[in-house]
Structure formats: C-alpha cells, structure tokens
Protein backbone atom coordinates (compact mmCIF):
# COMPACT_ATOMS: atom_id res chain seq x y z
CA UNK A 1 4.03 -13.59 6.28
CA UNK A 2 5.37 -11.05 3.90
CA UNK A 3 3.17 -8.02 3.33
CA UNK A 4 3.78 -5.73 0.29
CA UNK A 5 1.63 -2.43 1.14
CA UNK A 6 1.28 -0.21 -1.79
CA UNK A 7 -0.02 3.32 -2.22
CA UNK A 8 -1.45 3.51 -5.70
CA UNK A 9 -0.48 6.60 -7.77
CA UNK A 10 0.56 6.95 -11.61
CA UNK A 11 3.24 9.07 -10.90
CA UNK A 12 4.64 7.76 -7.73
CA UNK A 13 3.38 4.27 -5.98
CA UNK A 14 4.93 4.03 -2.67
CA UNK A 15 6.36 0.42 -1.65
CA UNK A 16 6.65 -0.85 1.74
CA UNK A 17 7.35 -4.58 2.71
CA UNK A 18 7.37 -6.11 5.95
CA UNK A 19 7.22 -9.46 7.17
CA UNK A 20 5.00 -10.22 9.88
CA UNK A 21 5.59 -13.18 12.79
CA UNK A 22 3.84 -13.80 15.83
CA UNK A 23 2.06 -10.46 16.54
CA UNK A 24 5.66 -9.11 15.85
CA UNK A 25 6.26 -6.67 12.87
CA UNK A 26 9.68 -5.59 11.11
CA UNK A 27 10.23 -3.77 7.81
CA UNK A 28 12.22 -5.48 5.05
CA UNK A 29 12.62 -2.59 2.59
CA UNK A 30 10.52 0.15 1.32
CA UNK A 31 10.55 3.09 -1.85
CA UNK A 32 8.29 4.30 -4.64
CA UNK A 33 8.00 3.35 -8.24
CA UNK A 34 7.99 6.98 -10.56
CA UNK A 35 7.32 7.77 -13.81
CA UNK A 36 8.39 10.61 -15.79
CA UNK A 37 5.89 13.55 -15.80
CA UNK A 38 6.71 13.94 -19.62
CA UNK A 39 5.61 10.62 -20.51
CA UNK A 40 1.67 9.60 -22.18
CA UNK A 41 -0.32 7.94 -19.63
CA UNK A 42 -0.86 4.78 -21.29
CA UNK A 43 3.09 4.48 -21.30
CA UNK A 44 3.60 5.68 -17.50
CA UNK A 45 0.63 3.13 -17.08
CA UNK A 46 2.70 0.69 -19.08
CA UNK A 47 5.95 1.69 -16.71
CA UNK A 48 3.42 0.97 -13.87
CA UNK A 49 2.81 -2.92 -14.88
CA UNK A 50 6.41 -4.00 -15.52
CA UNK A 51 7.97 -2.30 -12.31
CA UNK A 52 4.91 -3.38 -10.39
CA UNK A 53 5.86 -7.17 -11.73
CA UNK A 54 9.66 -6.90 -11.49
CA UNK A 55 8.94 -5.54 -8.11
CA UNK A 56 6.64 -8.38 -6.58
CA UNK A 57 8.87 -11.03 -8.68
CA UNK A 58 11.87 -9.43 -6.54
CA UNK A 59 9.87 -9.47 -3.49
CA UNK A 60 8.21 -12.39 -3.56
CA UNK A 61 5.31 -11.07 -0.96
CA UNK A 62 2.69 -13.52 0.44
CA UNK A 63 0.09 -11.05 0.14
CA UNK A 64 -0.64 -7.72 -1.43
CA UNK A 65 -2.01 -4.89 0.83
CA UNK A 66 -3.83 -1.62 -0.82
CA UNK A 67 -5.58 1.06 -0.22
CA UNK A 68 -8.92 1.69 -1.63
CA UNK A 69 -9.50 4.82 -3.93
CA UNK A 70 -10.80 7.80 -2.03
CA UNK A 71 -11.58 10.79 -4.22
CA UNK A 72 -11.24 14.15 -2.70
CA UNK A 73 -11.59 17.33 -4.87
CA UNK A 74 -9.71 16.98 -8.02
CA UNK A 75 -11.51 14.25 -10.25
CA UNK A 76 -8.92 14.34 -13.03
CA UNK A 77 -6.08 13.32 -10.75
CA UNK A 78 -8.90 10.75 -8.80
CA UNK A 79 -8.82 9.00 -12.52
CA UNK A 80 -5.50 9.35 -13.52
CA UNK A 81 -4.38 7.38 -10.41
CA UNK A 82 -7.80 4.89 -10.79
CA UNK A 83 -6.65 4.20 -14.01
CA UNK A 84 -2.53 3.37 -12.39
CA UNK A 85 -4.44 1.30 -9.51
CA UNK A 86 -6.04 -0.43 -12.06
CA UNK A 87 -2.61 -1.36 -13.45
CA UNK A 88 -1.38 -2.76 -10.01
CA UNK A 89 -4.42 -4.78 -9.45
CA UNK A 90 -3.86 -6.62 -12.75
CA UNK A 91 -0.21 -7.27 -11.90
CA UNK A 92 -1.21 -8.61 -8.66
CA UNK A 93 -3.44 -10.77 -10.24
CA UNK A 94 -1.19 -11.63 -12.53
CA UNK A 95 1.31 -12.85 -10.47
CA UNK A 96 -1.04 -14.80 -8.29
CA UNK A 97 -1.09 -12.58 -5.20
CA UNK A 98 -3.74 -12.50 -3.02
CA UNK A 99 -4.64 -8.65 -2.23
CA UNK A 100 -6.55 -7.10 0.13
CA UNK A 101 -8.33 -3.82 -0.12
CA UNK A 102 -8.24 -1.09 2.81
CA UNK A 103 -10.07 2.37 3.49
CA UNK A 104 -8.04 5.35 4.33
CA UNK A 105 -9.85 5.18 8.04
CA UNK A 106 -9.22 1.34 8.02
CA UNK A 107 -5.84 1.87 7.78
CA UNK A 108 -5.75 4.97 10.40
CA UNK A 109 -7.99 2.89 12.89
CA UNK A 110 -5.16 0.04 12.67
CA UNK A 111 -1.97 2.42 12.87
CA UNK A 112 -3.28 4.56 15.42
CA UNK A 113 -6.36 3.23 17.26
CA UNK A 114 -8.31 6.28 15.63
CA UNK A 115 -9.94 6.52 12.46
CA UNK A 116 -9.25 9.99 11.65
CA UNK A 117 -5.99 10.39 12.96
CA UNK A 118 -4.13 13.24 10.92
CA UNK A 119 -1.42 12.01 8.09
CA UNK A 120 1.28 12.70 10.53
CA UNK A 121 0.27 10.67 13.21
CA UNK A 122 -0.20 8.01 11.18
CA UNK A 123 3.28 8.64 9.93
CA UNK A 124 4.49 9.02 13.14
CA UNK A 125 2.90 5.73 14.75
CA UNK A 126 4.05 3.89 11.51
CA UNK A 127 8.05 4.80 12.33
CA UNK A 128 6.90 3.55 15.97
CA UNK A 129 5.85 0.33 15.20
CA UNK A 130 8.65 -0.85 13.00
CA UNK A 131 10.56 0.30 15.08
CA UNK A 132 12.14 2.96 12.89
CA UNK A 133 15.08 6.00 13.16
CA UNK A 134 12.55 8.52 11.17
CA UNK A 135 9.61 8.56 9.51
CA UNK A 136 10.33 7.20 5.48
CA UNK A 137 10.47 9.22 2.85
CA UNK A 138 8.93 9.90 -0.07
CA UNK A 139 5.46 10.01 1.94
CA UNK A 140 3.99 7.63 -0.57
CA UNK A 141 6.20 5.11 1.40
CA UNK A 142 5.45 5.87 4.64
CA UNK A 143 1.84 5.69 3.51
CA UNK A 144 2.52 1.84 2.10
CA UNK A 145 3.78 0.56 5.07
CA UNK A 146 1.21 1.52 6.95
CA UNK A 147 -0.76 -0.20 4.23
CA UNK A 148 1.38 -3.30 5.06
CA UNK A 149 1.14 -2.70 9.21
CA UNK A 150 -2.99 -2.60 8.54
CA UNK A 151 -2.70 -6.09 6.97
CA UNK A 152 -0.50 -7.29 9.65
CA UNK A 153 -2.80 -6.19 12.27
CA UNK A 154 -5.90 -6.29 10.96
CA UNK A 155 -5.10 -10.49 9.17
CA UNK A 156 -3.44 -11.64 12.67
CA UNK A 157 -6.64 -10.04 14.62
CA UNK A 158 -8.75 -12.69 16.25
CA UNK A 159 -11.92 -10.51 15.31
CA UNK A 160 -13.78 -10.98 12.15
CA UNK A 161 -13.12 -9.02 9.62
CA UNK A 162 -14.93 -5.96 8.81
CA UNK A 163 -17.67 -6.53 6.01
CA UNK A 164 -15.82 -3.78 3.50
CA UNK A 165 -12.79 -5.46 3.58
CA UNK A 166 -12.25 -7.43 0.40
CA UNK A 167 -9.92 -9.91 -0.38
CA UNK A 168 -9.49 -10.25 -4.75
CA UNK A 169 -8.11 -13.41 -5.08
C-alpha cells in the first residue's frame, strides 16, 4: 500500500510517501509544496490545488493520510492553513483518494507509543522506523511521514479503529 502523509499548511505542506508491506515500512520520497509569501491567498490556495493534484497524479498513492486541524494560539494562522487543508481535501477527493484523518496525539501514540511525546521524538522515532540517515528536512516533512507511518500502523493494526478516526471517501 502506498501512503501519501501530508501536513497541511498554505505556505508549506510537507509530503511524505511510503509504501507499506507486510508490517514492513520504507519511504519512497518525501518534500514540501511552498508558496510565495507575496502571493493573495486565494492564489497560494490556487498553487495549493494544482501541486496537490500534479503531486498525487505523480504519486499515484493508495491512500491519503492527514492530520486533523489543531488550533493553538494564533487563530489567523489556524484559518489561513484551514482554509489550504480545505484545498487538499478537495484534491483528494478529486482524484478519488481515499483519506484518512489523524489527531496530533494519534499520530504521536503510533510513532512513539506515547501520546504526548515531544516533536523531536516523534522526529526522531520517525528517522528510526524508515530506517533513515537523519531526520528530513523541512520539518513539515518529517511531520508527513509520520502522518504516513500512523496510517501504516494504525490500517495494518488488528485492533479496531479508534471511533475519531475518519475515513472521507
């Protein structure tokens, strides 16, 4: 199974594919889709959809793994990136992925075994797993494929899936 993990954003969306055999886990390729800080939002937004479709047409992913909006402090920048989520989900759907939805802790509790394990370990455990030299970089990518690992290990798992896990199909 190929898993594309993403890590929504409007300015960057990290990328992370990996394909997924067996109980055994390997990255294929990983990155982040920008867009230029000078831009309107409804154009970066615009940027968002084709790369997002270019992307998965390149790709060609089974399944779509993302994480679930968490809003912190800063609403403004909580909307801005709603609104480029937003954008990915209707690519995915437009292409005729399946994609499932994962909490921050979901995807801690699957990388790690905790679920609130500190950013670096997660990064840490995520280079681990696949088996990597060092942890990838920009952070937005390290943060999709452990989007992508979650699926992997949370989809193969012969327990039942958690109630707030949603698959928009």
């Amino acid at each position: 199974m190929r898993i594309l993990g993403i890590d929504p954003g409007f300015a960057t969306i990290g990328f992370g594919l990996v394909e997924a055999d067996r109980g055994q886990v390997h990255m294929v390729t990983y990155g982040a889709i920008t867009t230029p800080a000078g831009l309107p939002l409804s154009k970066r937004l615009y940027q968002i959809g084709t790369d997002m479709e270019d992307l998965i047409g390149q790709l060609k992913p089974d399944v779509i793994s993302i994480e679930e909006l968490f809003f912190n402090t800063n609403i403004t920048t909580g909307i801005a990136v709603a609104h480029g989520r937003g954008v990915i989900l209707y690519a995915a759907e437009k292409c005729g992925i399946p994609l499932y939805e994962y909490t921050p802790s979901q995807v801690k509790l699957a990388v790690t075994g905790y679920g609130k394990a500190e950013k670096r370990q997660v990064m840490d455990m995520t280079k681990r797993l696949l088996k990597l030299k060092s942890v990838p970089r920009p952070d937005d990518a390290a943060d999709a494929l452990a989007l992508a690992l979650c699926h992997a290990r949370s989809f193969t798992s012969r327990i039942p899936q958690a109630g707030n896990v949603k698959e928009t199909v």
